[in-house]
C-alpha atoms as a PDB file:
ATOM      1  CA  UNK A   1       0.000   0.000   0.000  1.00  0.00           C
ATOM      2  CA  UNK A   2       1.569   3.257  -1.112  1.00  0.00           C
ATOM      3  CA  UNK A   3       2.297   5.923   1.108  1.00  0.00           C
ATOM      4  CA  UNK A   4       1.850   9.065  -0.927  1.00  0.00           C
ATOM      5  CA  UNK A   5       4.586   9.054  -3.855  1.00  0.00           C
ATOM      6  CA  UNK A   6       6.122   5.735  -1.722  1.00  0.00           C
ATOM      7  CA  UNK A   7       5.661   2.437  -2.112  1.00  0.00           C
ATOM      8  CA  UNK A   8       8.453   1.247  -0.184  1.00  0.00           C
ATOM      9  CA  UNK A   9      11.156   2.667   2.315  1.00  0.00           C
ATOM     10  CA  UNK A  10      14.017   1.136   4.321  1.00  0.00           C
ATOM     11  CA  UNK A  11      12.522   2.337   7.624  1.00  0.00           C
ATOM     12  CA  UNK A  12       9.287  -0.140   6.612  1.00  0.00           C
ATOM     13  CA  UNK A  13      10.925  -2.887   7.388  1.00  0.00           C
ATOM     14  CA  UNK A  14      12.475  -1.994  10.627  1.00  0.00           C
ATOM     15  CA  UNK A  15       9.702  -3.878  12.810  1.00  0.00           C
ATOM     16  CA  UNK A  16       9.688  -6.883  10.436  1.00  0.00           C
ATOM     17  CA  UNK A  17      13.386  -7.438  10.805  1.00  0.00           C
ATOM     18  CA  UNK A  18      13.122  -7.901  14.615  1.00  0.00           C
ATOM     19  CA  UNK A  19      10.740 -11.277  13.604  1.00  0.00           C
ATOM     20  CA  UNK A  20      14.073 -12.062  11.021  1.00  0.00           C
ATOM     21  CA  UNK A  21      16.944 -11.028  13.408  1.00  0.00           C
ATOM     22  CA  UNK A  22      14.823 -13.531  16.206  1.00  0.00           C
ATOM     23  CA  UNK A  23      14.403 -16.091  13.811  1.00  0.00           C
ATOM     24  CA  UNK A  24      18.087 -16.398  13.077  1.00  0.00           C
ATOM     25  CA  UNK A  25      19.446 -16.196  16.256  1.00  0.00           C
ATOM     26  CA  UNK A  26      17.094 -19.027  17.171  1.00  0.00           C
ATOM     27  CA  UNK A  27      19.024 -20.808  14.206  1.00  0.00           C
ATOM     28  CA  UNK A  28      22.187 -20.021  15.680  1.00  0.00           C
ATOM     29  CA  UNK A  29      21.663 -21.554  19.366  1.00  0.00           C
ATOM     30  CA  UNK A  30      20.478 -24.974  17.731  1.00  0.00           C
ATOM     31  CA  UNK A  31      23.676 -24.846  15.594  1.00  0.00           C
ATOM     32  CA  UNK A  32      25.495 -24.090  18.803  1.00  0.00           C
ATOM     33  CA  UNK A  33      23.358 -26.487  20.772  1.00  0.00           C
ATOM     34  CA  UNK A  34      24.227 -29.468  18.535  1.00  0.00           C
ATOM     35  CA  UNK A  35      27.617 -28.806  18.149  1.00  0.00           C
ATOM     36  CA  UNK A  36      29.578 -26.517  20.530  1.00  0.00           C
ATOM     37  CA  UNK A  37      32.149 -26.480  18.547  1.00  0.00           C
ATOM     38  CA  UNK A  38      30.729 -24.332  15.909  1.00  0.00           C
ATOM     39  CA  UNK A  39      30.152 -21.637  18.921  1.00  0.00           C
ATOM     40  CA  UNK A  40      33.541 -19.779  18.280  1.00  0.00           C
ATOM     41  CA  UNK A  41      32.697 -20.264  14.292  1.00  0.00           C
ATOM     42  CA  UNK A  42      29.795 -18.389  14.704  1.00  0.00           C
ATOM     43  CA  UNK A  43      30.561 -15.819  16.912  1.00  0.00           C
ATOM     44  CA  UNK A  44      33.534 -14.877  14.748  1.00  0.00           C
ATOM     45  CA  UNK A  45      30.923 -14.454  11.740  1.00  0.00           C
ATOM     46  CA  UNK A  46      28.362 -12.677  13.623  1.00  0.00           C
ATOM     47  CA  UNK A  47      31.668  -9.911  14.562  1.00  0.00           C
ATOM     48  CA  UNK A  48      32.516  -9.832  10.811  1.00  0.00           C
ATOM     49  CA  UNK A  49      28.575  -9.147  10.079  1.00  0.00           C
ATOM     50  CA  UNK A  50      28.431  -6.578  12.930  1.00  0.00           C
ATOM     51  CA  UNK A  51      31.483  -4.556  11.274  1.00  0.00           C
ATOM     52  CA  UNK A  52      30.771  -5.162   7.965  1.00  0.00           C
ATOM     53  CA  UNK A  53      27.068  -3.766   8.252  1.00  0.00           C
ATOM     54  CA  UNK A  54      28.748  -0.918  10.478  1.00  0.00           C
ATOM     55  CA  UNK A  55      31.204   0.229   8.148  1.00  0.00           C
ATOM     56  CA  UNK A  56      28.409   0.337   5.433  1.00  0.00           C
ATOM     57  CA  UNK A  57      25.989   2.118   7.445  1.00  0.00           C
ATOM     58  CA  UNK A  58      28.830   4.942   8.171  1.00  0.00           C
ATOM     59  CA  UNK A  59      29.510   5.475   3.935  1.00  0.00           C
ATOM     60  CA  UNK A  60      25.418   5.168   3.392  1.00  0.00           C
ATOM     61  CA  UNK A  61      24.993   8.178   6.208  1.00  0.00           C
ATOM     62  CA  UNK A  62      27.875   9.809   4.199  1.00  0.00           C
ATOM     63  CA  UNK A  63      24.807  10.789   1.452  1.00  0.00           C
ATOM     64  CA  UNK A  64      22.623  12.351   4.167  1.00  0.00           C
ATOM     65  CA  UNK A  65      25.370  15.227   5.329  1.00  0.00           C
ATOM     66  CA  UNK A  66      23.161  17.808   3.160  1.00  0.00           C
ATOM     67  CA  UNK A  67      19.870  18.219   1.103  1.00  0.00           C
ATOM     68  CA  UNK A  68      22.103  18.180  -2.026  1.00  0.00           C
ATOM     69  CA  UNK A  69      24.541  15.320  -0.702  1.00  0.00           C
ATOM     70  CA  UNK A  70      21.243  13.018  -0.218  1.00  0.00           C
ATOM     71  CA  UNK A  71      19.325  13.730  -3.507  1.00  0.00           C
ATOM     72  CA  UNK A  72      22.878  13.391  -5.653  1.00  0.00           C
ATOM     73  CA  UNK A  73      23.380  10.428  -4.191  1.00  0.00           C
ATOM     74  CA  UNK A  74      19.531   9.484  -5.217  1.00  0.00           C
ATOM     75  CA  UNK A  75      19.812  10.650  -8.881  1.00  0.00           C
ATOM     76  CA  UNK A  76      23.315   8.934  -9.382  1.00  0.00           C
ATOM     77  CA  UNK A  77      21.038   5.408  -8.692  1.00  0.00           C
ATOM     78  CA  UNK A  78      18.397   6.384 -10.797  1.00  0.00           C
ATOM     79  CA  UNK A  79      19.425   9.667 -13.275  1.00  0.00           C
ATOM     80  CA  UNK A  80      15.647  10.667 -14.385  1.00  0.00           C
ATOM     81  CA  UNK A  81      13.758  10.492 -11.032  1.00  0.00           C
ATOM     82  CA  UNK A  82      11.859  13.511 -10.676  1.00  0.00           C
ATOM     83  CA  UNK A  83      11.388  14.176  -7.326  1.00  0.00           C
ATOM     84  CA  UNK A  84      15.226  14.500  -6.738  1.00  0.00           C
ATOM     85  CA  UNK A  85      15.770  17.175  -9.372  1.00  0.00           C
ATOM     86  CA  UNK A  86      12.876  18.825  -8.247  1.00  0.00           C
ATOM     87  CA  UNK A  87      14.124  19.142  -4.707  1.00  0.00           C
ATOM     88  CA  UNK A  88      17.509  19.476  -5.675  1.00  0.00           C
ATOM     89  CA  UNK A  89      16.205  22.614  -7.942  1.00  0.00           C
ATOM     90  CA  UNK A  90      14.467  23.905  -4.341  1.00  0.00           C
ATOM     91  CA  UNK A  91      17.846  23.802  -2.629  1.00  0.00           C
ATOM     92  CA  UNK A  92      19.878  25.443  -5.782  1.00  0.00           C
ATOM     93  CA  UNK A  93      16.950  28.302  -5.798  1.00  0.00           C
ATOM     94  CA  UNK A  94      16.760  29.194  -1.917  1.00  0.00           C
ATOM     95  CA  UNK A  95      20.718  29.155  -2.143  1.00  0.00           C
ATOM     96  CA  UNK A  96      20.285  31.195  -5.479  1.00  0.00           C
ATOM     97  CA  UNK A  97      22.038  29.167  -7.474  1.00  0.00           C
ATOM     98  CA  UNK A  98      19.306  29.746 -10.003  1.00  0.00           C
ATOM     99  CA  UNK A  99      20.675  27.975 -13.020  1.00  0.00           C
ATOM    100  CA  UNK A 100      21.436  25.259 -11.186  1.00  0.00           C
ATOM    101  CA  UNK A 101      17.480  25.871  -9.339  1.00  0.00           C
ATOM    102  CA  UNK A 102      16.182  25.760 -13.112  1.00  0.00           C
ATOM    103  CA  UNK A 103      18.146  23.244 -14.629  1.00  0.00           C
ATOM    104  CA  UNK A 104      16.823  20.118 -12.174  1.00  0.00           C
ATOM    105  CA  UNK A 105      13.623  21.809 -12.593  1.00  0.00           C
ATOM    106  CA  UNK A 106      13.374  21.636 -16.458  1.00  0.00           C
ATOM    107  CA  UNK A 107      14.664  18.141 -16.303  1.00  0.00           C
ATOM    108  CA  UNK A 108      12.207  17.177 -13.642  1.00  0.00           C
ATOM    109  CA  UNK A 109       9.473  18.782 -15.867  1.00  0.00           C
ATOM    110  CA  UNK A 110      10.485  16.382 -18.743  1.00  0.00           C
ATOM    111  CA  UNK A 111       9.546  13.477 -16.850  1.00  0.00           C
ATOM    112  CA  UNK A 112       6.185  14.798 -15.373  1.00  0.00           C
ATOM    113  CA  UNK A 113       4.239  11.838 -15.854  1.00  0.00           C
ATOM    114  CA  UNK A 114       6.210  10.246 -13.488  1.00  0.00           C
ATOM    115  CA  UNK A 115       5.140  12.887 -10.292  1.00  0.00           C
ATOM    116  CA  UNK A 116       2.273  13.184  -9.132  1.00  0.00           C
ATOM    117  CA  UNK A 117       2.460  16.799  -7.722  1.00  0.00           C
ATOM    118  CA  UNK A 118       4.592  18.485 -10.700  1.00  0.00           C
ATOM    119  CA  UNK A 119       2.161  21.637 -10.141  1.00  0.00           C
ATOM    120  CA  UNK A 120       4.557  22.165  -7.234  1.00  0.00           C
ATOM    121  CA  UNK A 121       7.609  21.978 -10.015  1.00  0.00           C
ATOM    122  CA  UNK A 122       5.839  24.642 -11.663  1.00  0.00           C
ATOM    123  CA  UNK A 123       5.886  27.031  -8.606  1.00  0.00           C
ATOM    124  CA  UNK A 124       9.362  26.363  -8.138  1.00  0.00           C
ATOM    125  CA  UNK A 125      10.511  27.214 -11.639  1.00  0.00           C
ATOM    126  CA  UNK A 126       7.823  30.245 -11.320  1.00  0.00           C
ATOM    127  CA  UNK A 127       9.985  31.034  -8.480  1.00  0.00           C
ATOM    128  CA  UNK A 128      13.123  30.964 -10.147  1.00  0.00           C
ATOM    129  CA  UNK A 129      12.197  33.235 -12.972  1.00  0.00           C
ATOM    130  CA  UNK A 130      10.907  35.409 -10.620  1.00  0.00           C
ATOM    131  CA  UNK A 131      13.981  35.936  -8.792  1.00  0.00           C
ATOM    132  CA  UNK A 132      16.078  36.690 -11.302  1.00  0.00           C
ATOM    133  CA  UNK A 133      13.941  39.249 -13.357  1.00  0.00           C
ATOM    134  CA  UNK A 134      11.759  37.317 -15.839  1.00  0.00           C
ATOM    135  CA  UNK A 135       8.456  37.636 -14.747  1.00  0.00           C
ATOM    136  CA  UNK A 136       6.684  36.838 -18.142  1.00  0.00           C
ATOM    137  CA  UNK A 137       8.182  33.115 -17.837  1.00  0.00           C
ATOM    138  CA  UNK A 138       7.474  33.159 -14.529  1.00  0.00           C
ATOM    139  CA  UNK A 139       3.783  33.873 -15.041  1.00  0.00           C
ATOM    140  CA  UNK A 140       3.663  31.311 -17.540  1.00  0.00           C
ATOM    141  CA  UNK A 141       5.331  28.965 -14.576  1.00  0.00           C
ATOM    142  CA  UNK A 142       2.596  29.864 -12.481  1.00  0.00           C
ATOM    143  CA  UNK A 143      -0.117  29.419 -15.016  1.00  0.00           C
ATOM    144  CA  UNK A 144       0.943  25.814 -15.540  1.00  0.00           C
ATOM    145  CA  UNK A 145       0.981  25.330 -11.963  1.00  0.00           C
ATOM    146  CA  UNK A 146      -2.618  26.411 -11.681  1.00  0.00           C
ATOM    147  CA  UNK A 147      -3.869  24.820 -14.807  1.00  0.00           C
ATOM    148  CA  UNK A 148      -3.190  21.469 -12.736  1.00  0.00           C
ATOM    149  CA  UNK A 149      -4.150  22.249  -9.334  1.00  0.00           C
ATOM    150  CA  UNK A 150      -5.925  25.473  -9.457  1.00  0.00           C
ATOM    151  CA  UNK A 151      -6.297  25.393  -5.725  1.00  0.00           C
ATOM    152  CA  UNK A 152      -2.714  25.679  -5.257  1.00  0.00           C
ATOM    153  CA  UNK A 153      -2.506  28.708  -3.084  1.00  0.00           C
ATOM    154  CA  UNK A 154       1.164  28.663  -2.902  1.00  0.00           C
ATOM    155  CA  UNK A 155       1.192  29.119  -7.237  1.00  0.00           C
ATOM    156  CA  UNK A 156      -1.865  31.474  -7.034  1.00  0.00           C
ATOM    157  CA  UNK A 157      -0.246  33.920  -4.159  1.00  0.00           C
ATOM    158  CA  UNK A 158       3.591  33.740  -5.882  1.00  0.00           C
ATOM    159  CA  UNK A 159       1.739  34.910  -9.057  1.00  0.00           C
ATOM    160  CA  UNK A 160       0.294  37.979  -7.209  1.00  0.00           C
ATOM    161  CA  UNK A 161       3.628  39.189  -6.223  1.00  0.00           C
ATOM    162  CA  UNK A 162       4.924  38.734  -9.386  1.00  0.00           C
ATOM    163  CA  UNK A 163       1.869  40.917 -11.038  1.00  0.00           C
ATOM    164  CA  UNK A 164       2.584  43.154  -8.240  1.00  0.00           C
ATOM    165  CA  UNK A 165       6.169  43.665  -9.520  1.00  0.00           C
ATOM    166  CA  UNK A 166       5.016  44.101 -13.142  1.00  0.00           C
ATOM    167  CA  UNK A 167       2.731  46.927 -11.542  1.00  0.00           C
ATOM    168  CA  UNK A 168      -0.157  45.430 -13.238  1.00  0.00           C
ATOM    169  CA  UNK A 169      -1.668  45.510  -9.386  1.00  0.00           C
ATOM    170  CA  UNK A 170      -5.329  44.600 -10.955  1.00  0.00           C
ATOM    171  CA  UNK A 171      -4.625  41.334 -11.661  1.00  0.00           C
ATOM    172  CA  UNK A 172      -2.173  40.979  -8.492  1.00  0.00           C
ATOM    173  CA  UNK A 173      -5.455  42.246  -6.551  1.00  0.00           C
ATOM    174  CA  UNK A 174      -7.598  39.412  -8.657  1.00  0.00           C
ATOM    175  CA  UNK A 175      -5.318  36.940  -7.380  1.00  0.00           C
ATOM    176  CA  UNK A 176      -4.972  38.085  -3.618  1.00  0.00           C
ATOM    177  CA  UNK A 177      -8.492  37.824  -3.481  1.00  0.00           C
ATOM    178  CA  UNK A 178      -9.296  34.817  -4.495  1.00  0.00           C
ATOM    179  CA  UNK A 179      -6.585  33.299  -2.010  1.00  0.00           C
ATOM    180  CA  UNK A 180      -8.853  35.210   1.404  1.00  0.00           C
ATOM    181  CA  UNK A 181     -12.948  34.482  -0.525  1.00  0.00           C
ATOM    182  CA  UNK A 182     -12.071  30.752  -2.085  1.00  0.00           C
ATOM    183  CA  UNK A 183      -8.973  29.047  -0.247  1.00  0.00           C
ATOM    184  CA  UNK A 184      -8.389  30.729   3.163  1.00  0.00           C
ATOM    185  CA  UNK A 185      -9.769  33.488   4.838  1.00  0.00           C
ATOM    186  CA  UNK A 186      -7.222  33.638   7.256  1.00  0.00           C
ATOM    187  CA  UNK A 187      -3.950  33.672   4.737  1.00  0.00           C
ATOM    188  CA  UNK A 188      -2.467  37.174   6.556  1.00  0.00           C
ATOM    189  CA  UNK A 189       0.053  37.200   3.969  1.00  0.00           C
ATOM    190  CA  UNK A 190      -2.384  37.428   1.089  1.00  0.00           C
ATOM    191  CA  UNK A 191      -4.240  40.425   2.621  1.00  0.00           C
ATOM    192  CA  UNK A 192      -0.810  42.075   3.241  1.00  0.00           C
ATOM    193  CA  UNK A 193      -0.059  41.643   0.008  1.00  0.00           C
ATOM    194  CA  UNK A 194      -2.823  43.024  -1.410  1.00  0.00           C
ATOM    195  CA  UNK A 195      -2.535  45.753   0.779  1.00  0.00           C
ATOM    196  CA  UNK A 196       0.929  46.682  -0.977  1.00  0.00           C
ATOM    197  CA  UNK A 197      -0.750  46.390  -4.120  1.00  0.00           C
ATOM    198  CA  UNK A 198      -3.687  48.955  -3.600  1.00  0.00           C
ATOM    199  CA  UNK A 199      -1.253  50.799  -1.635  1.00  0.00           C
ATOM    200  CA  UNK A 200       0.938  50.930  -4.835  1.00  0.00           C
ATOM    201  CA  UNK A 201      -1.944  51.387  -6.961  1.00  0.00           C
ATOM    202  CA  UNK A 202      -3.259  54.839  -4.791  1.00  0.00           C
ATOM    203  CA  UNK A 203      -5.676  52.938  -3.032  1.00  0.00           C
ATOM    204  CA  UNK A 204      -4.693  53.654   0.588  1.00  0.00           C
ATOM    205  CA  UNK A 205      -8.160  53.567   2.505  1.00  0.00           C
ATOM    206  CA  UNK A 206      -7.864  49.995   0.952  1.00  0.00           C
ATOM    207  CA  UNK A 207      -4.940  49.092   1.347  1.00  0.00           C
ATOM    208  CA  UNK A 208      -5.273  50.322   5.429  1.00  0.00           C
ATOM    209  CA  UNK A 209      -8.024  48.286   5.203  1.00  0.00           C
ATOM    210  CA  UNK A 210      -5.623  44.953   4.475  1.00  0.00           C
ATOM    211  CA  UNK A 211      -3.569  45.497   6.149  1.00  0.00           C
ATOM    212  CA  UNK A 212      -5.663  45.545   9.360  1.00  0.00           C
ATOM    213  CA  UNK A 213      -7.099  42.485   8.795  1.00  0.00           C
ATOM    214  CA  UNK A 214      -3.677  40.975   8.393  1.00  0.00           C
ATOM    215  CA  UNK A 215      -2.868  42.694  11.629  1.00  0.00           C
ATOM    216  CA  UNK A 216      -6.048  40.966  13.063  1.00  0.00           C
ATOM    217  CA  UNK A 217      -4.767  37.858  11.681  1.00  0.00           C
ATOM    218  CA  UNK A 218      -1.557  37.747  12.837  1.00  0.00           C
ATOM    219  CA  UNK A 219      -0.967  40.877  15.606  1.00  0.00           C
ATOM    220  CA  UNK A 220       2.751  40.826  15.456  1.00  0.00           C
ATOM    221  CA  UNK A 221       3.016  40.757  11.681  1.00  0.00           C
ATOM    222  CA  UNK A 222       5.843  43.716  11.994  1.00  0.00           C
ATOM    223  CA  UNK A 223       5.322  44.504   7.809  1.00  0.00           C
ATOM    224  CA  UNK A 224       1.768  44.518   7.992  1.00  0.00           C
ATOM    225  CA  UNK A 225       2.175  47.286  11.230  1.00  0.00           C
ATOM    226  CA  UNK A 226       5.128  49.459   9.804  1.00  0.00           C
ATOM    227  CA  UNK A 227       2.902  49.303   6.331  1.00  0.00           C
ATOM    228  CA  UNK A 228       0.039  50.748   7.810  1.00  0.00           C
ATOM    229  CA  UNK A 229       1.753  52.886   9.802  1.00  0.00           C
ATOM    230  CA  UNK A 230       3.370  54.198   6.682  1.00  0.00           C
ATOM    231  CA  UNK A 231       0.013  54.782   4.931  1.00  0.00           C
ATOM    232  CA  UNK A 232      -1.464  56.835   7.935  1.00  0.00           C
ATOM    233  CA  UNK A 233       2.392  58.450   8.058  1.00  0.00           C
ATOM    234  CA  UNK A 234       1.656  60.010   4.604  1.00  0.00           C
ATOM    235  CA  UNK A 235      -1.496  60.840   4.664  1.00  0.00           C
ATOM    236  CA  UNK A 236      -0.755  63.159   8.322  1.00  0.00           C
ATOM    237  CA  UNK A 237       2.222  64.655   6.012  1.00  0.00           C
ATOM    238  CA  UNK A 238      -0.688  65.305   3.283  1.00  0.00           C
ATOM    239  CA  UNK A 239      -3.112  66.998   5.939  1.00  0.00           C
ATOM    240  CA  UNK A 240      -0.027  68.757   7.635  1.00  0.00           C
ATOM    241  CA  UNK A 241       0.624  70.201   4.008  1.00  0.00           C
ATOM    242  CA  UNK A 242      -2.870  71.023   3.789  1.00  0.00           C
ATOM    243  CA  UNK A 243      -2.977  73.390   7.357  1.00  0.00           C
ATOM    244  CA  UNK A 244      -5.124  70.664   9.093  1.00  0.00           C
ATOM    245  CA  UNK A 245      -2.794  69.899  11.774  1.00  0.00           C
ATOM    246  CA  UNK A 246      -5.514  68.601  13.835  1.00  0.00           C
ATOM    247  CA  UNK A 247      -6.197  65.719  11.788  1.00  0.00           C
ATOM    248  CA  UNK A 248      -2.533  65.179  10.454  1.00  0.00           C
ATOM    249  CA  UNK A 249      -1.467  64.580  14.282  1.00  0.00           C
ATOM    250  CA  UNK A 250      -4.430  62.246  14.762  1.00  0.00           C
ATOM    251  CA  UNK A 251      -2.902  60.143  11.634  1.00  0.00           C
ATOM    252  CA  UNK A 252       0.512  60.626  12.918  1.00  0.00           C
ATOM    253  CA  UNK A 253      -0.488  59.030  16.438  1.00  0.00           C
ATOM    254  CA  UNK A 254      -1.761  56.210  14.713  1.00  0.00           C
ATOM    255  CA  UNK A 255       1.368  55.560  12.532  1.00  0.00           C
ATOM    256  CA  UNK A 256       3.299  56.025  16.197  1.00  0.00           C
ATOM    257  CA  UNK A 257       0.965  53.071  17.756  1.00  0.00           C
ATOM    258  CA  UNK A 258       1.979  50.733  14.570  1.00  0.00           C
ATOM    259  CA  UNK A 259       5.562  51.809  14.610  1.00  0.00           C
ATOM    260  CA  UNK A 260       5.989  51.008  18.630  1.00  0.00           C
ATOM    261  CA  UNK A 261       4.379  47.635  18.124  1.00  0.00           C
ATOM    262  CA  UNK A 262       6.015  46.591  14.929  1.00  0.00           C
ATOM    263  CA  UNK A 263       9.344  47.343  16.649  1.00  0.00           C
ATOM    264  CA  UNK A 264       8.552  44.926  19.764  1.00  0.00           C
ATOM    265  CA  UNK A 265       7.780  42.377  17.305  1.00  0.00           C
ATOM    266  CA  UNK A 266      10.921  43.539  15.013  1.00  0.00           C
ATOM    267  CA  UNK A 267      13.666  45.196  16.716  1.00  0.00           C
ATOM    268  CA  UNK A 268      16.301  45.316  13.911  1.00  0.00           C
ATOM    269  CA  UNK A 269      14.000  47.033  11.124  1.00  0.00           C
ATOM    270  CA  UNK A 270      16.179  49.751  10.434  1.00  0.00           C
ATOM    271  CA  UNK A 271      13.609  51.477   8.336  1.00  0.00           C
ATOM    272  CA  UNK A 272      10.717  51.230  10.837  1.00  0.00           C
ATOM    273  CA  UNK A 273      12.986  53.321  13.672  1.00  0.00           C
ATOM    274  CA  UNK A 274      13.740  55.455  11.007  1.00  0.00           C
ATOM    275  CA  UNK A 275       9.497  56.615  10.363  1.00  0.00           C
ATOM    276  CA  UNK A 276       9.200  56.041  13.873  1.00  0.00           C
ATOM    277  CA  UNK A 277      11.468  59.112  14.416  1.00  0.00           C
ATOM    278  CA  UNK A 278      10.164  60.987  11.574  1.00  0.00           C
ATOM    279  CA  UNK A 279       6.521  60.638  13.241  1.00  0.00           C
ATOM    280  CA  UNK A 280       7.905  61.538  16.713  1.00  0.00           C
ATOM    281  CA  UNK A 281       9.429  64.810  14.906  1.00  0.00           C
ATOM    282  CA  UNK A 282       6.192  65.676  13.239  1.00  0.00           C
ATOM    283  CA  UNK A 283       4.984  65.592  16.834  1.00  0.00           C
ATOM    284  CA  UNK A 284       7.624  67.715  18.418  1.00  0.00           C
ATOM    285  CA  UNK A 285       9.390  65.256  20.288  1.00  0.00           C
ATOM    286  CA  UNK A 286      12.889  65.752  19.325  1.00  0.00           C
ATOM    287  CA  UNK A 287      14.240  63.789  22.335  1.00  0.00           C
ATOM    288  CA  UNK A 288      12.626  60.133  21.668  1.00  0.00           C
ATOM    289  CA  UNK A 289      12.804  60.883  17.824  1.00  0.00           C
ATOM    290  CA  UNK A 290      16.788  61.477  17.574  1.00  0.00           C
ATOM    291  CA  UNK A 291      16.965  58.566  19.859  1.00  0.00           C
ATOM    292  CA  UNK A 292      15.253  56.344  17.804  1.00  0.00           C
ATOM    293  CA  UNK A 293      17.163  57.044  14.283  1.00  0.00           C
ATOM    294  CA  UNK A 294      20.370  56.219  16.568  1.00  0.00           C
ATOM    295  CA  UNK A 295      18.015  53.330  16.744  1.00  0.00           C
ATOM    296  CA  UNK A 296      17.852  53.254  12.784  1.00  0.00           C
ATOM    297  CA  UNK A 297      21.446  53.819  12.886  1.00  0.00           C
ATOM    298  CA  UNK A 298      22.179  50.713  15.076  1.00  0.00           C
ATOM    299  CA  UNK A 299      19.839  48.269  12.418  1.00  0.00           C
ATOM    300  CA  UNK A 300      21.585  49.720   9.131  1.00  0.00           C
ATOM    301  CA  UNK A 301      19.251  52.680   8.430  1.00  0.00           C
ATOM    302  CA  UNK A 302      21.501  55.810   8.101  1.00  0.00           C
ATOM    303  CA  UNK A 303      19.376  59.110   8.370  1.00  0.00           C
ATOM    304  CA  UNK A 304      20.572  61.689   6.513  1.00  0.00           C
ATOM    305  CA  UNK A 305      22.304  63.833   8.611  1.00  0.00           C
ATOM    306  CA  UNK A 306      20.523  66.862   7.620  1.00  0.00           C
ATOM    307  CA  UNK A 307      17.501  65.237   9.682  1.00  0.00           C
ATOM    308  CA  UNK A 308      19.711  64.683  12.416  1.00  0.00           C
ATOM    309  CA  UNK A 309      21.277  68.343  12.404  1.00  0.00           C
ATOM    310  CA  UNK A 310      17.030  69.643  12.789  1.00  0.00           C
ATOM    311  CA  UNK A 311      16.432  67.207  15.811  1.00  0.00           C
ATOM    312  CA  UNK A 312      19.885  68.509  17.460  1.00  0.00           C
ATOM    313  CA  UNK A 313      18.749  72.001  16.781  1.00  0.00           C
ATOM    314  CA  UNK A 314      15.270  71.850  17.732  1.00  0.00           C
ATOM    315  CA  UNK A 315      16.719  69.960  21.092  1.00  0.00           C
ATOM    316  CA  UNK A 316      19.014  73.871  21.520  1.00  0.00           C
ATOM    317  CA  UNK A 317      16.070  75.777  21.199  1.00  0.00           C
END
């Protein structure tokens, strides 16, 4: 009886062996039993077996020092299994080794028939061309992916970012929302995501509205916070332009609230101290906000040091 892509695995036959190993050594005590002189005879083979089977189990572990170690030692026994070169093209891609990623990929591809989830390929190689700046191939990738398992959210929420990156945010928005009304409701990153795209598309009200519910999702989801703190950033900088100062620091409290909790979730996000300060500034608090780009400094944000020169000077006056 399979199990999943399995049929059969050395660790199946673990239990049955102890019925084998009992069995034998059974054997053994009758051989000793009729003649005790084959006692020594048989010990001395049973020492061979012991380091024989030993030594081999040492070079066999030898293939399982690394991901790659393990499925090169798999694809030197059989060459065109396509489960190894897909998962060796996994490791090459999330050590972007991308050629490598895409080559195991396309050769795992050519044997399809013989894997069952080779939507999952498809991602992979969507992936890939992602990553290194071909998004066309990688919506095709993505598009193959879905053609066979079209509730693949993985495929379906890889394509969004890649729409997103095109700036063609209406279908990125498309596929973002089918991921929260068909698949999961709950799938924070999707409404984040979506966020960024109406955020990048001038939608903010919507985009707020994202990324709340991620927040309401997951309430530590540091992007999500600094996001929306962003949004509500500008908009106070918009008002402030404006003369309504009234609202503008209402906005600007807000975007402090999201900033002070995305930094207890996040404490090396350079570029969240760094609009933390600038929100504290709006508000006149030159002591908290020059401490908090040192903050900034500290993660690898550098403020530009005419910023810091107007937080030193309004501290003089």
């Amino acid at each position: 009886m399979p199990v999943g892509d399995q049929i059969i695995a050395d660790r199946y036959t673990y239990i049955p062996y102890i019925g084998l190993f009992f069995i034998i050594g059974n054997l053994m005590q009758q051989l000793i039993d009729r003649n005790f002189k084959w006692k020594n005879n048989i010990l001395y083979a049973s020492y061979f077996i012991f380091v024989l089977f030993s030594v081999l189990s040492f070079m066999q572990s030898r293939s399982w020092l690394t991901t790659e170690t393990l499925w090169q030692n798999t694809l030197k026994n059989n060459p065109i299994e396509p489960i190894a070169h897909s998962s060796l093209g996994i490791y090459y891609i999330e050590k972007k080794e991308y050629d490598k990623g895409i080559s195991h990929i396309t050769i795992c591809l050519e044997h399809k028939d013989r894997f069952k989830e080779i939507f999952k390929a498809y991602n992979n190689l969507g992936k890939a061309f992602s990553e290194t700046n071909k998004p066309n191939a990688a919506i095709a990738s993505f598009n193959n992916a879905l053609a066979i398992a079209p509730g693949f959210v993985e495929a379906r929420f890889n394509r969004g970012l890649t729409y997103t990156d095109m700036e063609k945010y209406d279908s990125a928005v498309v596929d973002f929302t089918f991921i929260v009304k068909k698949l999961n409701p709950n799938h924070a990153p999707a409404y984040y995501s979506r966020g960024l795209a109406w955020k990048k598309a001038g939608q903010l009200d919507s985009a707020i509205n994202d990324y709340t519910e991620a927040i309401r999702i997951s309430p530590d989801y540091s992007d999500a916070l600094t996001n929306r703190g962003n949004v509500y950033f500008n908009k106070g900088i918009a008002l402030d332009a404006d003369g309504d100062k009234a609202h503008a620091f209402l906005l600007y409290d807000k975007a402090i609230s999201d900033y002070n909790t995305s930094v207890k979730s996040n404490a090396n996000d350079g570029n969240t101290w760094m609009n933390y300060s600038m929100a504290l500034y709006k508000k006149g608090d030159y002591v908290t906000a020059l401490k908090y780009a040192q903050n900034a400094t500290n993660c690898g944000k550098t403020p530009d040091p005419v910023y810091i020169d107007i937080l030193k000077n309004g501290l003089k006056k």
